[in-house]
Protein backbone atom coordinates (compact mmCIF):
# COMPACT_ATOMS: atom_id res chain seq x y z
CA UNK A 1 14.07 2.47 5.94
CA UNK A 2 12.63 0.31 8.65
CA UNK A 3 9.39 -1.81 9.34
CA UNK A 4 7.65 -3.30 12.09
CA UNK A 5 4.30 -5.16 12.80
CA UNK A 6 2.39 -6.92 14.78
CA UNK A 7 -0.90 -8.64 15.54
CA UNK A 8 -2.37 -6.15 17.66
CA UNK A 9 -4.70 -5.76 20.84
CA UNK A 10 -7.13 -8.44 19.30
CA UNK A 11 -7.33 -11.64 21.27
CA UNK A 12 -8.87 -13.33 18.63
CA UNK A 13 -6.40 -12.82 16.36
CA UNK A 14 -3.71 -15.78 16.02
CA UNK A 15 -1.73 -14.05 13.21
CA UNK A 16 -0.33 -10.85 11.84
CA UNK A 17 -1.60 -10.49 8.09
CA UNK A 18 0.87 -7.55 7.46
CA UNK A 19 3.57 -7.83 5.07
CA UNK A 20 6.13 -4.92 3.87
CA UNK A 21 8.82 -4.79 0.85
CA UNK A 22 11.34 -2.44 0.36
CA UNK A 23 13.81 -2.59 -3.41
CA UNK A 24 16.23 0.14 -3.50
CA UNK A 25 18.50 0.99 -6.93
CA UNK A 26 21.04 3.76 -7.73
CA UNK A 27 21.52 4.53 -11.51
CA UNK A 28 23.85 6.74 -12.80
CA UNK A 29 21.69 9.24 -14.92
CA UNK A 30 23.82 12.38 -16.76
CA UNK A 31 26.93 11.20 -14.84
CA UNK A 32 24.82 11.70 -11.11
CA UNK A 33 24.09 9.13 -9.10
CA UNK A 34 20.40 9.03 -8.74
CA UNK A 35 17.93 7.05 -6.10
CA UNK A 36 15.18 4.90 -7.08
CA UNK A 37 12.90 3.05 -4.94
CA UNK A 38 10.02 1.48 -4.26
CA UNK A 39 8.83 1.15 -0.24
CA UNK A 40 4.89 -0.83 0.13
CA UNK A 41 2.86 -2.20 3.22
CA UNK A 42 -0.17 -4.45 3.18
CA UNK A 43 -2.18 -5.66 5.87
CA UNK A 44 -4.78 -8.73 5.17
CA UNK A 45 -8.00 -7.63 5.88
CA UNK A 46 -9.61 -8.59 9.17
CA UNK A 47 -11.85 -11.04 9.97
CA UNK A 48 -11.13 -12.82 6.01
CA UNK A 49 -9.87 -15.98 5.22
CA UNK A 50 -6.15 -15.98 4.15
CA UNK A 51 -5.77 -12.03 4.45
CA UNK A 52 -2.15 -12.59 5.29
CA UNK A 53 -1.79 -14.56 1.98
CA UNK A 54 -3.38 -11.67 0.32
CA UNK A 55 -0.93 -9.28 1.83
CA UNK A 56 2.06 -11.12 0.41
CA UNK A 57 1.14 -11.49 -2.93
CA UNK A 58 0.38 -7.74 -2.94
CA UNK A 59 3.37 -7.03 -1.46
CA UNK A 60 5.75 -9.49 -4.21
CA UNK A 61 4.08 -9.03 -7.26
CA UNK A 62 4.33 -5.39 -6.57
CA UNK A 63 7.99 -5.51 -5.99
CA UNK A 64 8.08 -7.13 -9.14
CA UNK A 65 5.66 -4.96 -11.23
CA UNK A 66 8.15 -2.23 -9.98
CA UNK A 67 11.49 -4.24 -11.23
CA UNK A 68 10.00 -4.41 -14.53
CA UNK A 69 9.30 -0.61 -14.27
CA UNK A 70 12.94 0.16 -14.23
CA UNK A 71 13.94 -2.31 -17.02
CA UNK A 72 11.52 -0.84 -19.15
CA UNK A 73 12.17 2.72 -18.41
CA UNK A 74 15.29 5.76 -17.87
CA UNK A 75 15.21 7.14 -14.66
CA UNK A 76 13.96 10.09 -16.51
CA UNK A 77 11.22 8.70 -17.45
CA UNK A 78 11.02 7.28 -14.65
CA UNK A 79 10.94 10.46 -12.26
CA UNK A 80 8.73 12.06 -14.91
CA UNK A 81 5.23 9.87 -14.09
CA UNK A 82 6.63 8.74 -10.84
CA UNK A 83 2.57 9.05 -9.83
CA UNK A 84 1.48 6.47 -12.47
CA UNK A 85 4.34 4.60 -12.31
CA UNK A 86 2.94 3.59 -8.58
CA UNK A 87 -0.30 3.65 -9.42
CA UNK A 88 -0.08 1.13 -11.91
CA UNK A 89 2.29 -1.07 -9.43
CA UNK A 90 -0.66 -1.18 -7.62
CA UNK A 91 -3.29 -2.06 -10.51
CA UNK A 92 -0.77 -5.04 -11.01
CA UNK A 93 -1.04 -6.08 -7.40
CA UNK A 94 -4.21 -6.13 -7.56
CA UNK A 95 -4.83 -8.15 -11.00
CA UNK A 96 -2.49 -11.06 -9.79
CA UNK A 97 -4.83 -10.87 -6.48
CA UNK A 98 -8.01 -11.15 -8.73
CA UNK A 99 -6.54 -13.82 -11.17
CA UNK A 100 -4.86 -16.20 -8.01
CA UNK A 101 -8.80 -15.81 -6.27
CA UNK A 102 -10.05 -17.49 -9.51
CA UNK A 103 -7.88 -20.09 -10.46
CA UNK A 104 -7.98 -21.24 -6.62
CA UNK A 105 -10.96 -19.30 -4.93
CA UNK A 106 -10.95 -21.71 -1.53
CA UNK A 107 -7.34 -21.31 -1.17
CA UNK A 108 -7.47 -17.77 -2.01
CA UNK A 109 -10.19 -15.87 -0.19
CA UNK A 110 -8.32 -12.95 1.69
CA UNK A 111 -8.06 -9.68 0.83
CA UNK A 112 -5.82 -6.72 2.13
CA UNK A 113 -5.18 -2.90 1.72
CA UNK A 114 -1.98 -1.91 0.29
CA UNK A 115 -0.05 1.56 -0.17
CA UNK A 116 2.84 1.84 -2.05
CA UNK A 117 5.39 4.57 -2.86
CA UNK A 118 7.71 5.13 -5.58
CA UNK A 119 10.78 7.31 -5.09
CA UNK A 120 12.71 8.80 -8.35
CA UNK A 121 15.50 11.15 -7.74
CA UNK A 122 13.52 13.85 -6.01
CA UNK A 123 10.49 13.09 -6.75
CA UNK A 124 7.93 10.42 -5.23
CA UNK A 125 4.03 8.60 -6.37
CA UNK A 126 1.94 6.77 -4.45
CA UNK A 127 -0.85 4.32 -5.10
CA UNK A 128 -3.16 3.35 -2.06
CA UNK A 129 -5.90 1.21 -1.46
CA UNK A 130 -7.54 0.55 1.51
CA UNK A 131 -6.23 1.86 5.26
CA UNK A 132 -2.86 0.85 5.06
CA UNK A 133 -1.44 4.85 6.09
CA UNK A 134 1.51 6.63 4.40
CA UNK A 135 3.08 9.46 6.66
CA UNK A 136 5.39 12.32 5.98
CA UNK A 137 7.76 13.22 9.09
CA UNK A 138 9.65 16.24 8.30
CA UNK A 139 10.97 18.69 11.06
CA UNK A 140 9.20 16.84 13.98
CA UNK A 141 6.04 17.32 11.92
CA UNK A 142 4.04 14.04 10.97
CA UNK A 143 1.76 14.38 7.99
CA UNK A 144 -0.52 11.95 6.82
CA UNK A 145 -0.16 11.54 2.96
CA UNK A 146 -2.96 9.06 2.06
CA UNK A 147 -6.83 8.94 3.53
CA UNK A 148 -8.62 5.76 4.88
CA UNK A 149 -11.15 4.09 2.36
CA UNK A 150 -13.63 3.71 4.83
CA UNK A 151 -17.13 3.95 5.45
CA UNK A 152 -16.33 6.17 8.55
CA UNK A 153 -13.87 8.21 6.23
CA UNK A 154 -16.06 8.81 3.58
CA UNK A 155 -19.18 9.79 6.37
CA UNK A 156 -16.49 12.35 7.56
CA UNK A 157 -15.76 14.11 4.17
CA UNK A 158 -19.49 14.25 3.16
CA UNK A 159 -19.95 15.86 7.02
CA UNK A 160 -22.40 13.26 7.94
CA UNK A 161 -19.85 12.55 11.36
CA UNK A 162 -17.25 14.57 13.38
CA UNK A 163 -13.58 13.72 13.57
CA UNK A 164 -13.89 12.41 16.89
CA UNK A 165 -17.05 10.46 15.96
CA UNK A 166 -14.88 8.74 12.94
CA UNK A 167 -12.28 7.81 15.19
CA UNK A 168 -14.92 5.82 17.88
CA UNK A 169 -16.62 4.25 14.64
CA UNK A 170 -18.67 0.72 14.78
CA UNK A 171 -16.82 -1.74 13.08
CA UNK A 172 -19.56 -1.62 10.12
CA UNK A 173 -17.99 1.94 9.60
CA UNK A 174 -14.21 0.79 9.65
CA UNK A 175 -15.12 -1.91 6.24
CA UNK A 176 -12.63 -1.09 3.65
CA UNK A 177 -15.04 0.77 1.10
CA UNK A 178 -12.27 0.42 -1.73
């Protein structure tokens, strides 16, 4: 596991809102050691006040949302809904966003995209938000696991704009539709 950011190409841009988390567990299940883990990246949304805030409290309440996952669960369990397992992590991350924004909406404007992915055993969930991308590099092959929730994104499914199109969009069509 690794992670990286950075600000980007923006020049207007004083700060990087990105945050990551990473919590990693082996349990013993029927006398086998098994993996769980849970592996998330936000990224404050552009061009909001305190997106970088935003991305941090996705990122630890998460992390915690998933800790209480495993004390509540078996790792069979567990690996069984490993898909709503991180979906609700998610849901969580996002109700400690909304209820921070109203007990302190000037201090707590921002907003961010989030993906997160739960690994049991063999077996792995994701919830996803947003254009924070998920990949899948197997073989020298990279596959993209999640889609954008974009304006552009969406235009592109409904085949209202091309591929290439998408990729050149106005910054009207990048807004985060979800």
């Amino acid at each position: 596991c690794g992670q990286a950011s950075t600000a980007g190409n923006f020049p207007m841009r004083r700060t990087d809102q990105d945050s990551c988390g990473v919590s990693e567990t082996r349990v013993i299940y029927h006398g086998i050691p098994r993996h769980l883990g849970f592996y998330c990246v936000a990224d404050g949304v552009g061009g909001e006040e305190h997106g970088e805030r935003a991305s941090q409290v996705a990122v630890a309440s998460s992390i915690h949302a998933f800790h209480r996952a495993l004390v509540a669960y078996p790792f069979e369990v567990m690996r069984s809904n490993v898909s709503a397992v991180a979906r609700s992590v998610v849901k969580v991350a996002a109700a400690e966003l909304a209820i921070i924004g109203e007990a302190d909406p000037d201090e707590n404007k921002g907003a961010t995209t989030f993906t997160g992915v739960v690994i049991a055993g063999d077996r792995m969930g994701m919830g996803h938000v947003g254009d924070s991308r998920a990949y899948l590099i197997r073989d020298g092959v990279i596959t993209s696991l999640t889609r954008d929730h974009t304006l552009a994104s969406m235009k592109l499914a409904l085949g209202e704009m091309t591929g290439r199109r998408a990729h050149e969009s106005s910054d009207d069509e990048r807004r985060i539709s979800r």
